[in-house]
C-alpha atoms as a PDB file:
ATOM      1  CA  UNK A   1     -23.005  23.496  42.405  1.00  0.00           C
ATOM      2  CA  UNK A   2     -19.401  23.951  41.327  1.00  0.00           C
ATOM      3  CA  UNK A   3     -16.688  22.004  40.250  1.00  0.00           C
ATOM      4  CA  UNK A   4     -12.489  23.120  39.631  1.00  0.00           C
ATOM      5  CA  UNK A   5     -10.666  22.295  36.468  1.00  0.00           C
ATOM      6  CA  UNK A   6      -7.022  23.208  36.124  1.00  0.00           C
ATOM      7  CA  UNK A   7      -7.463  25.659  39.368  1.00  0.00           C
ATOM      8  CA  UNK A   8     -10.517  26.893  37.892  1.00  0.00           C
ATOM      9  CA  UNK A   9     -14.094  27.039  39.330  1.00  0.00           C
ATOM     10  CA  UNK A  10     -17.428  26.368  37.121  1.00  0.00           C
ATOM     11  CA  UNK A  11     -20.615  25.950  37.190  1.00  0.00           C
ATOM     12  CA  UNK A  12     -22.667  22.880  37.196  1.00  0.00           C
ATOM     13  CA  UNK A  13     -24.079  21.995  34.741  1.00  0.00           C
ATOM     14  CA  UNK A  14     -21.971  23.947  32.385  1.00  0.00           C
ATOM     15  CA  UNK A  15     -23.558  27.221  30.465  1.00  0.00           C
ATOM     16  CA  UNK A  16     -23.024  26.424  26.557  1.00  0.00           C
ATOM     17  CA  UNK A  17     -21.026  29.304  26.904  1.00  0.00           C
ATOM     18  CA  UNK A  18     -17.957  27.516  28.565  1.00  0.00           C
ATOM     19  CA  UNK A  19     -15.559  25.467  26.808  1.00  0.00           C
ATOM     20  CA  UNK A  20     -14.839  23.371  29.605  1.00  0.00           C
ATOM     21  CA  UNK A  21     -15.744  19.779  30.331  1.00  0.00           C
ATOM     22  CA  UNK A  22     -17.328  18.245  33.174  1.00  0.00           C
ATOM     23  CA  UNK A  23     -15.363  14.556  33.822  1.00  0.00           C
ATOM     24  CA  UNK A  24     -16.108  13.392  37.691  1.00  0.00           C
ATOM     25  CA  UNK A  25     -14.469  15.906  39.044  1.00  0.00           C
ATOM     26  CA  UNK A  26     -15.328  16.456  42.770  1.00  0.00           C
ATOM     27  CA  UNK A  27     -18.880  18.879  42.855  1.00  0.00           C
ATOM     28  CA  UNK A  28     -19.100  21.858  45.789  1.00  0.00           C
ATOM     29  CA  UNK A  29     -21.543  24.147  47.024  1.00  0.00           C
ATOM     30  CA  UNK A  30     -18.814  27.006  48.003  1.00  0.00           C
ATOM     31  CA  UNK A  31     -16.458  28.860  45.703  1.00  0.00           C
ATOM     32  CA  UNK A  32     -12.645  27.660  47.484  1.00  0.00           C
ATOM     33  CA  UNK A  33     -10.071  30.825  47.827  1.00  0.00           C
ATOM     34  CA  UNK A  34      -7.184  31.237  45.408  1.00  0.00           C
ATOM     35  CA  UNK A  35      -8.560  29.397  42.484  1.00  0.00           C
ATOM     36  CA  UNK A  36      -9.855  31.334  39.206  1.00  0.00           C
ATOM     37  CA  UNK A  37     -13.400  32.512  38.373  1.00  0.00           C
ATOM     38  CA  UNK A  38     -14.075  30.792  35.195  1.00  0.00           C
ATOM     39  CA  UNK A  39     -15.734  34.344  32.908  1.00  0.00           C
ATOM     40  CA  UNK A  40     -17.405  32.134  30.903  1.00  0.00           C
ATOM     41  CA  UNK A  41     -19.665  30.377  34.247  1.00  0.00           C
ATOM     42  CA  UNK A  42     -19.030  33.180  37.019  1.00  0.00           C
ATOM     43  CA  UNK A  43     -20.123  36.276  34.791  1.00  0.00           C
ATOM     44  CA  UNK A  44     -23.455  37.475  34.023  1.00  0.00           C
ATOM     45  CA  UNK A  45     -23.850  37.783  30.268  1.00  0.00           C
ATOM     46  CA  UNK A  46     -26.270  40.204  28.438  1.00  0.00           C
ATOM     47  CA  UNK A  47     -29.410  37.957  27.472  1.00  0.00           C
ATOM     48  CA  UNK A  48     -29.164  35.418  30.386  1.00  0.00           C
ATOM     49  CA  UNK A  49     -32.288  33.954  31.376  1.00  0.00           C
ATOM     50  CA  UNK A  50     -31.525  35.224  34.831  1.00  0.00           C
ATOM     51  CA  UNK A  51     -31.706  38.900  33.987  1.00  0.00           C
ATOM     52  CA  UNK A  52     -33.514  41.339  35.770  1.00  0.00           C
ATOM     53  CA  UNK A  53     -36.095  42.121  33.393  1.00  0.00           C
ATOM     54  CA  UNK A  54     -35.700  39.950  30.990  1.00  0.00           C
ATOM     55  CA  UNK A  55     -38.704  38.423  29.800  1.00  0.00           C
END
């Protein structure tokens, strides 16, 4: 699920990563056009869990 902050999309639940705050804003299951990819939630980081490979 996602959710946009300031005309930003992120994840939810949040990655610690992220600095932002969840607070009721409206959840969706598509990414809307012409809002920002949040790096911190849209990027695959070295050490994720969700690494191929990773163990």
């Amino acid at each position: 699920m996602f959710f946009i902050k300031n005309n930003t999309i992120h994840r939810y639940p949040l990655p610690r990563r992220c600095p932002a705050r969840y607070e009721g804003e409206q959840l969706r299951d598509t990414i809307l056009h012409g809002t920002e990819e949040c790096v911190y939630c849209m990027r695959r980081w070295p050490g994720d869990e969700s690494d191929i490979g990773v163990s």
